[in-house]
N, C-alpha and C. Protein backbone atom coordinates (compact mmCIF):
# COMPACT_ATOMS: atom_id res chain seq x y z
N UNK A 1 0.85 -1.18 0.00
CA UNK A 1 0.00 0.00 0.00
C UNK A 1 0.89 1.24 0.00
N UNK A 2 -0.05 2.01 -0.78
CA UNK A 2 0.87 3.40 -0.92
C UNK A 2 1.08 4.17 0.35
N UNK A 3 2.26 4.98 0.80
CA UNK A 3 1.92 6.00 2.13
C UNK A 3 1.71 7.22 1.54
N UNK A 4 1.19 7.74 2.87
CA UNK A 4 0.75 9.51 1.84
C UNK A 4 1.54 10.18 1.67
N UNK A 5 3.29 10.36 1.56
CA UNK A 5 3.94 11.01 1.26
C UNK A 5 3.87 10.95 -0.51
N UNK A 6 4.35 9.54 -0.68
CA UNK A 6 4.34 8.57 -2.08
C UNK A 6 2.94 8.97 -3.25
N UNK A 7 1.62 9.09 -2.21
CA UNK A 7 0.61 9.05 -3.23
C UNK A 7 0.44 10.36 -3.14
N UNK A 8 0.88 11.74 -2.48
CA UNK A 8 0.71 12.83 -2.65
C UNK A 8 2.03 13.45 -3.94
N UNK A 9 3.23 12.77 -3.54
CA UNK A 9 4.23 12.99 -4.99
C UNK A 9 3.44 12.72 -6.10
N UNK A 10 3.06 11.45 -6.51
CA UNK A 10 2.54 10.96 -6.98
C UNK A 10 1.37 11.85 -7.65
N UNK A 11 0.19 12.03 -7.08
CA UNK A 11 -0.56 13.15 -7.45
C UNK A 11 -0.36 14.60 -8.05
N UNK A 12 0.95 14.92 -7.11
CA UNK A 12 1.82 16.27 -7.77
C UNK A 12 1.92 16.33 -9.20
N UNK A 13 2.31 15.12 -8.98
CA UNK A 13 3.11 14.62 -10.54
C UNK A 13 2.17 14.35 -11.79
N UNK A 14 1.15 13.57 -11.40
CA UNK A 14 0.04 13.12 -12.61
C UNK A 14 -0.80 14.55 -12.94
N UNK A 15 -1.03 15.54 -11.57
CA UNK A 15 -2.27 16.09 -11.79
C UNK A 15 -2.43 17.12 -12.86
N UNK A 16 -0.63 17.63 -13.12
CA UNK A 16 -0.57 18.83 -14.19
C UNK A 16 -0.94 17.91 -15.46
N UNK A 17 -0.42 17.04 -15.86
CA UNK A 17 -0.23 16.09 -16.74
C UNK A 17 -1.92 15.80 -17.36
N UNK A 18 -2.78 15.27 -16.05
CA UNK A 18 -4.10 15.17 -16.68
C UNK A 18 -4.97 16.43 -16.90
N UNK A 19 -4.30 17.49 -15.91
CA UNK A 19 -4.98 18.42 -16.28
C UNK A 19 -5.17 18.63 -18.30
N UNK A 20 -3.40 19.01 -18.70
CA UNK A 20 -3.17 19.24 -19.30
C UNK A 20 -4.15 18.50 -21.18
N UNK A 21 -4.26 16.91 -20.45
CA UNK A 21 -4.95 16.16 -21.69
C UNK A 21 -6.65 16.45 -21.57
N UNK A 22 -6.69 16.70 -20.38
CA UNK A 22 -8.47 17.37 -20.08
C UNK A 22 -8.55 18.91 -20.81
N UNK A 23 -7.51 19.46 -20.56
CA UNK A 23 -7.36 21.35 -21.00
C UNK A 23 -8.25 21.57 -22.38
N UNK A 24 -8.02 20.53 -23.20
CA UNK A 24 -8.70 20.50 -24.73
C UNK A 24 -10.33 20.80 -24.89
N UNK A 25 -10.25 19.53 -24.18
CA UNK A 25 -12.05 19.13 -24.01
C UNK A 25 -12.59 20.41 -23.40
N UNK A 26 -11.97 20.77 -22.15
CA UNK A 26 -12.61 22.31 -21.65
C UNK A 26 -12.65 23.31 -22.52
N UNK A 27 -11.81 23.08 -23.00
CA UNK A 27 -11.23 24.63 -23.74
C UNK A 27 -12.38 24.56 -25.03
N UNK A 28 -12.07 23.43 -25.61
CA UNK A 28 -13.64 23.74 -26.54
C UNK A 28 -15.07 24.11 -26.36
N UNK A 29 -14.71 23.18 -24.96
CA UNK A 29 -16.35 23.63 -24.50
C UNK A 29 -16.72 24.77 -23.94
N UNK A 30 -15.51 25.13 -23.11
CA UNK A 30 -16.15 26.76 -22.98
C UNK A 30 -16.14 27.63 -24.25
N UNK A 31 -15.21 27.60 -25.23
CA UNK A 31 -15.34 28.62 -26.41
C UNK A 31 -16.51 28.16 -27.26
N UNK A 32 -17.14 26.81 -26.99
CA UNK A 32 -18.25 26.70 -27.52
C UNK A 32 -19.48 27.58 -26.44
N UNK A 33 -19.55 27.44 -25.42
CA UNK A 33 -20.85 28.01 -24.91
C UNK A 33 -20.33 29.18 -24.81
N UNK A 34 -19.27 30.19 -25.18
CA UNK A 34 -19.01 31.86 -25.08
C UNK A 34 -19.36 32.06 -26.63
N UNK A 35 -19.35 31.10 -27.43
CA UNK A 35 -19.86 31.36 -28.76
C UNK A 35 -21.78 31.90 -28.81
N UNK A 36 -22.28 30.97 -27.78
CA UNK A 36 -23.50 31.68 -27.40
C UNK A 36 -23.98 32.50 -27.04
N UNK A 37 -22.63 33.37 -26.54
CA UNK A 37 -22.87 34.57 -25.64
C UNK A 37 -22.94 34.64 -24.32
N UNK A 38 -23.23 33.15 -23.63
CA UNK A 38 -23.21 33.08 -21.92
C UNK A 38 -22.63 33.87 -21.30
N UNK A 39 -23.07 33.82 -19.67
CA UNK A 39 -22.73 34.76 -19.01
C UNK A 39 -21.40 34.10 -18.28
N UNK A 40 -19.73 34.25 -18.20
CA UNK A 40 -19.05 33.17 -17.31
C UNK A 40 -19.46 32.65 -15.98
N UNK A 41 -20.41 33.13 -15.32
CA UNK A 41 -21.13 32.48 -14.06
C UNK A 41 -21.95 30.78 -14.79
N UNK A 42 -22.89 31.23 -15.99
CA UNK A 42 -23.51 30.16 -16.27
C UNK A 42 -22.47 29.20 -16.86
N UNK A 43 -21.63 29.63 -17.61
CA UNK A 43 -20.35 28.54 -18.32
C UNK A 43 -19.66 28.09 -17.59
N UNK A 44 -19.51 28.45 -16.01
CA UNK A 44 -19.16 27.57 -14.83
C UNK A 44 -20.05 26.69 -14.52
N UNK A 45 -20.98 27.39 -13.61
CA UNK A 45 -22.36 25.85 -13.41
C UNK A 45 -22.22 25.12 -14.41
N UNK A 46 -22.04 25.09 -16.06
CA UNK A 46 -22.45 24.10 -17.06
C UNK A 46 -21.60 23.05 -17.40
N UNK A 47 -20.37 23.96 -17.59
CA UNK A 47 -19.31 22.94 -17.33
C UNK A 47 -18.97 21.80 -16.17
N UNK A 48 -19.16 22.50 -15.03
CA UNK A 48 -18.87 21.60 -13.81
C UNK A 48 -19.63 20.96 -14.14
N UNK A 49 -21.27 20.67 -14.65
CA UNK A 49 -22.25 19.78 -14.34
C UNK A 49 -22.09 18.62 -15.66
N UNK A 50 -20.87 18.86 -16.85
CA UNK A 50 -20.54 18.12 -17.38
C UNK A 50 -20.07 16.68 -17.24
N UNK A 51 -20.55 15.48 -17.19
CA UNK A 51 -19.23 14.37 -17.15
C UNK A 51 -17.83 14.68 -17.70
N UNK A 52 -17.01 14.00 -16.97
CA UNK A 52 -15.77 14.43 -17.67
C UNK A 52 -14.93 15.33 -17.29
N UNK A 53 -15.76 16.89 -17.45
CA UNK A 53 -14.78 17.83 -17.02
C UNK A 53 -15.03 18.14 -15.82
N UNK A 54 -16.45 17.97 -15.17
CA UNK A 54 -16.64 18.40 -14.13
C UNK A 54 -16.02 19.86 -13.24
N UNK A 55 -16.07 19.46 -11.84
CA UNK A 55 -15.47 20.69 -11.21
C UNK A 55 -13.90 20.98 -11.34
N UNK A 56 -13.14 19.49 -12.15
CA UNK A 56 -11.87 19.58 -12.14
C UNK A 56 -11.57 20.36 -13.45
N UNK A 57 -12.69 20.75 -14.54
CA UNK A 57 -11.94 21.82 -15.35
C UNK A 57 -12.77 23.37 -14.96
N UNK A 58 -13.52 23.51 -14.61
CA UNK A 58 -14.48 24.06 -13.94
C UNK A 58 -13.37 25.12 -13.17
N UNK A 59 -12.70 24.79 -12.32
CA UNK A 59 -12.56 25.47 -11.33
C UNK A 59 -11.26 25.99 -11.96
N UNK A 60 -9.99 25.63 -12.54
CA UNK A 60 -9.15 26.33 -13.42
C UNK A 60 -9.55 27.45 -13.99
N UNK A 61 -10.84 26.87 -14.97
CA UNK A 61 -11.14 28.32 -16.27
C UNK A 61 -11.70 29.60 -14.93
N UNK A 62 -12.29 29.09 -14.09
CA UNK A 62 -12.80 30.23 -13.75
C UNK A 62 -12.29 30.99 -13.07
N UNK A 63 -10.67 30.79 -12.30
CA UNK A 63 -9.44 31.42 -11.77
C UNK A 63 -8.72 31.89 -12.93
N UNK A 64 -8.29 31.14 -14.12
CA UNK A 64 -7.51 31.79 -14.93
C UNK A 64 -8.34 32.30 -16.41
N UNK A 65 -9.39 31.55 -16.95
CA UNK A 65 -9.65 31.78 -17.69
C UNK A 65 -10.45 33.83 -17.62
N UNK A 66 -11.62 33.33 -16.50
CA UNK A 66 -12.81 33.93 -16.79
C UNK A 66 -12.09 35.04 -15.35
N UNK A 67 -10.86 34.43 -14.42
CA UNK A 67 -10.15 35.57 -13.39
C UNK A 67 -11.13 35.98 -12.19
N UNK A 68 -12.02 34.90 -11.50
CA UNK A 68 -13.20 35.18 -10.91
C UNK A 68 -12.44 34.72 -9.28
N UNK A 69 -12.71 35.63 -8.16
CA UNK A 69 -12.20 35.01 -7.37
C UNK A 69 -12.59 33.57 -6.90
N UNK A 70 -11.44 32.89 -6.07
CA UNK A 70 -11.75 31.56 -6.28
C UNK A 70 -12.72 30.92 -5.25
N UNK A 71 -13.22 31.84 -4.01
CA UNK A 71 -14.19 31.88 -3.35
C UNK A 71 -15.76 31.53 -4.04
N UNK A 72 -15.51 32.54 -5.21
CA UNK A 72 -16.86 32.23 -5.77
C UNK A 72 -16.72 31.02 -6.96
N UNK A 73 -15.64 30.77 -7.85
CA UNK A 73 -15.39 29.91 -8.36
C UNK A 73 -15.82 28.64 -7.80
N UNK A 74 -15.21 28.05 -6.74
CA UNK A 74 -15.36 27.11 -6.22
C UNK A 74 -16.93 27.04 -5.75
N UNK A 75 -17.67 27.78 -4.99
CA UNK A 75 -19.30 27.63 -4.65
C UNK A 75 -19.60 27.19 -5.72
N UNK A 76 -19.58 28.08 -7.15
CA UNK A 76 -20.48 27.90 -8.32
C UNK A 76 -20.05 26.31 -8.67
N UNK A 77 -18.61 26.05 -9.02
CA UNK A 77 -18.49 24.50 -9.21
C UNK A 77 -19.27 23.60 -8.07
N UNK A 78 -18.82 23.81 -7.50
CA UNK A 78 -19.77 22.49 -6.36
C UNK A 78 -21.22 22.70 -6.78
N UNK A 79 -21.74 23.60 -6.97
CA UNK A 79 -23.23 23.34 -7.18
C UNK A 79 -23.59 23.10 -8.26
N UNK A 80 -22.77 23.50 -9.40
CA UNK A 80 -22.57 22.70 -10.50
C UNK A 80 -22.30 21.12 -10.88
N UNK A 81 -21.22 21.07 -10.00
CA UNK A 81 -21.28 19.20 -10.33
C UNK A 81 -21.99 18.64 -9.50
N UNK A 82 -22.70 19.31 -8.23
CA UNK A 82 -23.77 18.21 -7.72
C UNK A 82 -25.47 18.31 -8.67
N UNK A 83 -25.55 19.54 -9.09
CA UNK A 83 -27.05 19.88 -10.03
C UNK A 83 -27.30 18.01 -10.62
N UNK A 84 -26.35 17.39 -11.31
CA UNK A 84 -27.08 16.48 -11.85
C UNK A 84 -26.77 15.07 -10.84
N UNK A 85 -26.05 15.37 -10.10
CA UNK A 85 -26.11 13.94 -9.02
C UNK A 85 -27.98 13.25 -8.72
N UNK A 86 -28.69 14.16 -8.24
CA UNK A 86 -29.64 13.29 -7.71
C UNK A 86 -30.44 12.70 -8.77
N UNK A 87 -30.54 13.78 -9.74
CA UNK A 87 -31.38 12.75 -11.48
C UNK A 87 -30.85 11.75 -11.35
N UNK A 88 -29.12 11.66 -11.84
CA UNK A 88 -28.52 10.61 -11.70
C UNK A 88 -28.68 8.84 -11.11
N UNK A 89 -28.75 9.97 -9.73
CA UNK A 89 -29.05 8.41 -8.49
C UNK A 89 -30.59 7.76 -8.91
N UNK A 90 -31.37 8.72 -9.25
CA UNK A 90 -33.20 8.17 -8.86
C UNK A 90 -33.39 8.25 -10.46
N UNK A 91 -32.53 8.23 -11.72
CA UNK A 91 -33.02 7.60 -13.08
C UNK A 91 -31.94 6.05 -13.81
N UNK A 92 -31.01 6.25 -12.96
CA UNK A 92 -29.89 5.55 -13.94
C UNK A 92 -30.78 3.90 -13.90
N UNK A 93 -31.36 3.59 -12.60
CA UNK A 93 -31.80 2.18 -13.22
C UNK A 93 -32.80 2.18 -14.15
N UNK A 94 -34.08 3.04 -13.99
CA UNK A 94 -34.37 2.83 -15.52
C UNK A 94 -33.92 3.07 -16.71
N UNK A 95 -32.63 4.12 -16.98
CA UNK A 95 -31.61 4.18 -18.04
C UNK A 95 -31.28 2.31 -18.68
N UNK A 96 -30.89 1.85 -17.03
CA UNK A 96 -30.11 0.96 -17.81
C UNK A 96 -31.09 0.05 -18.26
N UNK A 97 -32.43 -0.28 -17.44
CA UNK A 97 -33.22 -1.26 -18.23
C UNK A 97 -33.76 -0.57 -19.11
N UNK A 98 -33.94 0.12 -20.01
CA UNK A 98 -34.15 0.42 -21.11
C UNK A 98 -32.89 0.41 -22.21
N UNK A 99 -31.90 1.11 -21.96
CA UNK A 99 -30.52 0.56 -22.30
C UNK A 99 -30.32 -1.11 -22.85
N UNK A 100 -30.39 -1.62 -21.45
CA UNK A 100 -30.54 -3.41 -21.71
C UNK A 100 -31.32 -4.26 -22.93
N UNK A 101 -32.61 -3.65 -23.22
CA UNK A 101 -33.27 -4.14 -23.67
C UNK A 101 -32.56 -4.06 -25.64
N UNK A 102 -31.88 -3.58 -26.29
CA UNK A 102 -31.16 -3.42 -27.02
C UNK A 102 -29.49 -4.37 -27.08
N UNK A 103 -29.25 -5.00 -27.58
CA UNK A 103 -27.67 -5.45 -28.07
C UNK A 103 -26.74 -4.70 -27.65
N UNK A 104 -26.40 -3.82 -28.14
CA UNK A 104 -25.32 -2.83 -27.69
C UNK A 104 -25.29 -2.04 -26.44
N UNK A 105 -26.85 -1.87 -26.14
CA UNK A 105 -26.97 -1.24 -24.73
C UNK A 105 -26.47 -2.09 -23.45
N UNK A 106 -26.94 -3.64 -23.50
CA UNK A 106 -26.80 -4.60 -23.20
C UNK A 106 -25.03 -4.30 -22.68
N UNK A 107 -24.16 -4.56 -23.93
CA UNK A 107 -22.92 -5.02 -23.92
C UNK A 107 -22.38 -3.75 -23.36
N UNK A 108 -22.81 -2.25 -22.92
CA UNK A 108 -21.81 -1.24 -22.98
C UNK A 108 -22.57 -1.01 -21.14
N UNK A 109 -24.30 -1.65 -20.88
CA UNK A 109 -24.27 -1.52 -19.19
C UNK A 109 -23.33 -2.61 -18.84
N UNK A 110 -23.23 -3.89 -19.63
CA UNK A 110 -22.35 -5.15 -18.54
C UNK A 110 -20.90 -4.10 -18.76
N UNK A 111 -20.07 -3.78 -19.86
CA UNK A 111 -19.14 -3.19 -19.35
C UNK A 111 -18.75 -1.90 -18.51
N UNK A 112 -20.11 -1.45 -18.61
CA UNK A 112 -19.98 -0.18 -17.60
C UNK A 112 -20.19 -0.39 -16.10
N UNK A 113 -20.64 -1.57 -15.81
CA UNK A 113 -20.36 -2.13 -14.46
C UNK A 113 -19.29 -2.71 -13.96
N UNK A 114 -18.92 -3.69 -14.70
CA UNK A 114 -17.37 -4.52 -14.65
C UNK A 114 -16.32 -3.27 -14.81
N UNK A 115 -16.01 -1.90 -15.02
CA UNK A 115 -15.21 -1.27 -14.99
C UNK A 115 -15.67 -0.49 -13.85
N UNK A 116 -16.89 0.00 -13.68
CA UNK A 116 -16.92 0.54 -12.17
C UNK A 116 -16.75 -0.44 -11.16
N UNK A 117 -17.03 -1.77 -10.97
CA UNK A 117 -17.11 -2.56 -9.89
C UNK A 117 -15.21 -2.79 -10.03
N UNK A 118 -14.60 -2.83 -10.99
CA UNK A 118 -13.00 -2.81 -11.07
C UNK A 118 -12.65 -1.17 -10.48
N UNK A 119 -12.93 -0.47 -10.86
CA UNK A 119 -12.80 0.59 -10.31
C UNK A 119 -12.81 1.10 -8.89
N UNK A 120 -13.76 1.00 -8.62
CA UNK A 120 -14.60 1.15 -7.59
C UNK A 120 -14.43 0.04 -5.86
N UNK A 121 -13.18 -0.50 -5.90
CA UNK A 121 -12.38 -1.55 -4.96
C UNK A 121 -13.04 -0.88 -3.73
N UNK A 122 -12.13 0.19 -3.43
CA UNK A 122 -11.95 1.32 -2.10
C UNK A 122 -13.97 1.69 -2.05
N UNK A 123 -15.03 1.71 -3.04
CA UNK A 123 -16.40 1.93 -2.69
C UNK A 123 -16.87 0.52 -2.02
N UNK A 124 -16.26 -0.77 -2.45
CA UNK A 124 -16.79 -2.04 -2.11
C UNK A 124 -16.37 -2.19 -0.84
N UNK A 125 -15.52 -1.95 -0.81
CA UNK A 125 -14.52 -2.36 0.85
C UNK A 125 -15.32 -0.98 1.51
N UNK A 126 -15.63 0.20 1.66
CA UNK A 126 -15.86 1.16 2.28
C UNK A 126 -16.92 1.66 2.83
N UNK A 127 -17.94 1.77 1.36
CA UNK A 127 -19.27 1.71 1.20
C UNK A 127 -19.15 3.62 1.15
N UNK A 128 -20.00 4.20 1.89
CA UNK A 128 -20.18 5.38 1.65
C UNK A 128 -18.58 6.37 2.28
N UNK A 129 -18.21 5.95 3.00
CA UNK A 129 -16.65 7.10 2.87
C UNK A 129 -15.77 6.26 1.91
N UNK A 130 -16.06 5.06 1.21
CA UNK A 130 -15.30 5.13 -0.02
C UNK A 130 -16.06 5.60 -1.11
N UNK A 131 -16.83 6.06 -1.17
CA UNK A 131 -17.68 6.60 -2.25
C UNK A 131 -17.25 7.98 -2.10
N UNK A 132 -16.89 8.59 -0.88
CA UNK A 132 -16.10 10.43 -0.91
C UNK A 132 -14.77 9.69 -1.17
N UNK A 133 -13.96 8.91 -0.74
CA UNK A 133 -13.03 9.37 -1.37
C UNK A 133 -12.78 8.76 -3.10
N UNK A 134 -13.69 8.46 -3.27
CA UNK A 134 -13.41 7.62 -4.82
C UNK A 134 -13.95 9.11 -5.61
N UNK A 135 -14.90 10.06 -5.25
CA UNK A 135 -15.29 11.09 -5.55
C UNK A 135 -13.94 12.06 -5.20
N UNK A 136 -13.73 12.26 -4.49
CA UNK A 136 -12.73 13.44 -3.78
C UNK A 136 -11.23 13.31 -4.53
N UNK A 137 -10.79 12.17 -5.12
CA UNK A 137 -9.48 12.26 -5.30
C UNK A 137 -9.63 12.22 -7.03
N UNK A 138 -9.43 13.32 -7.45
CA UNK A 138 -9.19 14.03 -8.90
C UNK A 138 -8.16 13.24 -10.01
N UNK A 139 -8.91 11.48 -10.25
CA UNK A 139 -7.63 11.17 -11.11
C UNK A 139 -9.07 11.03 -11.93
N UNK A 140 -8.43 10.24 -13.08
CA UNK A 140 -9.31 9.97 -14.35
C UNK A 140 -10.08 8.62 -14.24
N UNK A 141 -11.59 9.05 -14.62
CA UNK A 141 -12.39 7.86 -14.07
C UNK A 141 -13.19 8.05 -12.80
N UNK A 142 -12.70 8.97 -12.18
CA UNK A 142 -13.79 9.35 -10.64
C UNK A 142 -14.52 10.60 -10.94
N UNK A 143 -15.11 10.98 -9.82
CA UNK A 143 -15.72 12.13 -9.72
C UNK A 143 -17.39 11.87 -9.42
N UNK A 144 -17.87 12.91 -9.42
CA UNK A 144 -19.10 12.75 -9.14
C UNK A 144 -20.13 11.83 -10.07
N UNK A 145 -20.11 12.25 -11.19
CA UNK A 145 -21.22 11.22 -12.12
C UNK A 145 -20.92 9.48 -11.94
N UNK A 146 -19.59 9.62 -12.07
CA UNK A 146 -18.82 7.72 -11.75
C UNK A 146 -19.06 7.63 -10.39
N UNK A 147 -18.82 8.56 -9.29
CA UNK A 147 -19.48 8.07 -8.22
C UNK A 147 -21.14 7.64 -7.73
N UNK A 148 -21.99 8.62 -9.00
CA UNK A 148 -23.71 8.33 -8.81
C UNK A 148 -23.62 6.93 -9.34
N UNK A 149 -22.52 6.44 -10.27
CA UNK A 149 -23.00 5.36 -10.89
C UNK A 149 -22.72 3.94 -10.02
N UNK A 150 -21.66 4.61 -9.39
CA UNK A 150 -21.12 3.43 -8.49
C UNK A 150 -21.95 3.17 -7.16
N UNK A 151 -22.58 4.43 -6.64
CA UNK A 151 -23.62 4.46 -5.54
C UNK A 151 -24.44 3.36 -5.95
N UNK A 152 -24.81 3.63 -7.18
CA UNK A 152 -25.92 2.43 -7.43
C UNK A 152 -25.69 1.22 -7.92
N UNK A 153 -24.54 0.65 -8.18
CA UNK A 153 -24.04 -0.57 -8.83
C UNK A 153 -23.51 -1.30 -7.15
N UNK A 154 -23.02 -0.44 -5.89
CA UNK A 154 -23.09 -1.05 -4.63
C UNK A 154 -24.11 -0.56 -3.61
N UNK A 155 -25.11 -0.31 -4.17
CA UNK A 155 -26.15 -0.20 -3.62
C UNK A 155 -26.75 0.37 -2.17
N UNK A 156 -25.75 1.82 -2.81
CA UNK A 156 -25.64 2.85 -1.17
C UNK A 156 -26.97 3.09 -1.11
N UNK A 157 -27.67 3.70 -0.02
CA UNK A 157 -29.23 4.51 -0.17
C UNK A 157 -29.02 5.78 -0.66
N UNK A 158 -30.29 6.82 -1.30
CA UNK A 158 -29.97 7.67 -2.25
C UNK A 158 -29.43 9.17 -1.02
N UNK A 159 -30.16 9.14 -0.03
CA UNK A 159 -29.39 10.57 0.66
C UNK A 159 -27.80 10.52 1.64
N UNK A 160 -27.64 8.75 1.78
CA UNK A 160 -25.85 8.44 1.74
C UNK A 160 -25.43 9.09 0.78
N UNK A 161 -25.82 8.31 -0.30
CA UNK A 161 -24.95 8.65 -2.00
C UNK A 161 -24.93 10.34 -2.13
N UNK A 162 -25.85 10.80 -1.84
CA UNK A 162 -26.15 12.45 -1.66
C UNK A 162 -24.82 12.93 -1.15
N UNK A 163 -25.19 12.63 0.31
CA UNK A 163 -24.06 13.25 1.26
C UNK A 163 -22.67 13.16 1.20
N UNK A 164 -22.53 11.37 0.79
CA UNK A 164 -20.94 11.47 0.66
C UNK A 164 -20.46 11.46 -0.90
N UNK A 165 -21.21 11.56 -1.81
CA UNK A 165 -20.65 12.52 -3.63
C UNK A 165 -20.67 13.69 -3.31
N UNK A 166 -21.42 14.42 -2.27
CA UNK A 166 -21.20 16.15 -1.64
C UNK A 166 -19.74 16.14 -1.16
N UNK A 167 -19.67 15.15 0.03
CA UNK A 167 -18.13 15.54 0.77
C UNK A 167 -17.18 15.42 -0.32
N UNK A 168 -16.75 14.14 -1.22
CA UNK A 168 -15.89 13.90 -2.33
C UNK A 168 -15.98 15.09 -3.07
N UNK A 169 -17.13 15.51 -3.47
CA UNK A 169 -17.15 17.46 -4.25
C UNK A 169 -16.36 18.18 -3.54
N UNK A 170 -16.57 18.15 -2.51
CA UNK A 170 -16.07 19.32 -1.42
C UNK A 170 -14.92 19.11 -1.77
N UNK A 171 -13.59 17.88 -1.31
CA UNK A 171 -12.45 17.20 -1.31
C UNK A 171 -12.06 17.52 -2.53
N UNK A 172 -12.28 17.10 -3.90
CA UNK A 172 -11.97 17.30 -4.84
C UNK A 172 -11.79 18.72 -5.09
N UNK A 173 -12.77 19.81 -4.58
CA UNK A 173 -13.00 20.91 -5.53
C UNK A 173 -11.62 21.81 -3.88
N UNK A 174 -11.39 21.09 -3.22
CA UNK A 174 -10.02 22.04 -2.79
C UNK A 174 -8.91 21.13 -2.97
N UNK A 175 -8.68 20.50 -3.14
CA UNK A 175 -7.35 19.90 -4.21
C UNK A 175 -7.06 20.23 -5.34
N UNK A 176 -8.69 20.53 -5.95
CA UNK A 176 -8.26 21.17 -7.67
C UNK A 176 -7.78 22.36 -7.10
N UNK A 177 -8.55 23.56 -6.26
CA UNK A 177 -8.58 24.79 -5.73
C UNK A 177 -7.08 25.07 -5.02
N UNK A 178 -6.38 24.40 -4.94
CA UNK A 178 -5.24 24.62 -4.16
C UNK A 178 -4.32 24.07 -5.25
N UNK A 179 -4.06 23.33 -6.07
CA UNK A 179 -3.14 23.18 -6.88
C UNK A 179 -3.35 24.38 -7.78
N UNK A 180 -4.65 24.55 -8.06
CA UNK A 180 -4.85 26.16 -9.32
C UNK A 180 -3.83 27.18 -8.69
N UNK A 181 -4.23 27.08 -7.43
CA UNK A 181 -3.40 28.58 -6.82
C UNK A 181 -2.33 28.44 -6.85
N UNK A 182 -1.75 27.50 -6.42
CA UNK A 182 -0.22 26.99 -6.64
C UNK A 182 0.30 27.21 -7.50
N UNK A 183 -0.98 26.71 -8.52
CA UNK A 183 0.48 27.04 -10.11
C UNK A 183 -0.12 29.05 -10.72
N UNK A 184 -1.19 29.30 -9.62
CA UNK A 184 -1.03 30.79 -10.33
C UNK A 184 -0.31 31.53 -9.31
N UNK A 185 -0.01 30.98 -7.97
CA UNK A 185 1.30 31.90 -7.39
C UNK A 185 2.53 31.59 -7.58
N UNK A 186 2.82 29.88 -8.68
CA UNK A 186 4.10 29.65 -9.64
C UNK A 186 4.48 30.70 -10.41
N UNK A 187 3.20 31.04 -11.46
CA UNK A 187 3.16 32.06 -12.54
C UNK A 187 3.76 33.25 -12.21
N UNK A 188 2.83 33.69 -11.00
CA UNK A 188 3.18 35.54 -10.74
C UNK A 188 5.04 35.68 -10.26
């Protein structure tokens, strides 16, 4: 097992790196919704509430991109990547039996379980504080939406799954929030 000196290097090390292969996907997507004219308050909420980029690209653009203090940055992300958690929790099983009922839907829920239930070790062994930290720690593959999915593939109750994909938000969105600053008091 890793110690936390090891998995915090470690993290140092990966997090510019994934930032960097995530930077794209954000970067389009916000110059796609400023192509609409949005307001940068709403292109925060929208983004964070994205899979994918969530609050971990979320909270960058809106320190460096959009220059918003990070007080308010960070509120708007958290309420952004939780907005679609509870749809999430109280629709995904009828997603998937409707999903199921199709060939391909079939083959992409069995693999979308077998990679969260592989994934998802530290939620099986834990149950709901491995569900914050499987949420809270900012690598590729976690976060809030993979955590609604995993709530329900180990079969947390829906205001657990609530509470602890909130704390993992929280966790996550000051690890992103403190490495941003880091590398913008690198910059200055």
């Amino acid at each position: 097992m890793l110690n936390k000196k090891r998995l915090i290097t470690i993290m140092l090390l990966v997090l510019p790196l994934l930032a960097q292969l995530n930077a794209s996907t954000t970067t389009k997507t916000v110059a796609f919704l400023e192509g609409y004219g949005l307001d940068p308050v709403l292109i925060l909420l929208l983004i964070s509430a994205f899979p994918i980029i969530e609050l971990r690209g979320a909270i960058p653009v809106g320190i460096f991109l959009f220059g918003m203090p990070w007080p308010k940055v960070v509120l708007l992300s958290i309420i952004g990547n939780m907005l679609p958690i509870p749809f999430l929790l109280l629709l995904l099983d009828t997603a998937f039996s409707i999903l199921e009922r199709f060939k391909w839907g079939k083959r992409f829920t069995t693999w979308l379980y077998a990679r969260t239930r592989r994934k998802g070790k530290v939620i099986e062994r834990y149950q709901a504080i491995g569900l914050a930290v499987f949420v809270g720690i900012p690598l590729p593959g976690t976060g809030a939406w993979t955590g609604a999915l995993a709530a329900k593939i180990f079969g947390i109750r829906f205001w657990n799954s609530m509470l602890y994909i909130f704390l993992g938000v929280v966790m996550a969105a000051a690890i992103v929030t403190a490495l941003s600053l880091a590398g913008l008091m690198a910059v200055s």
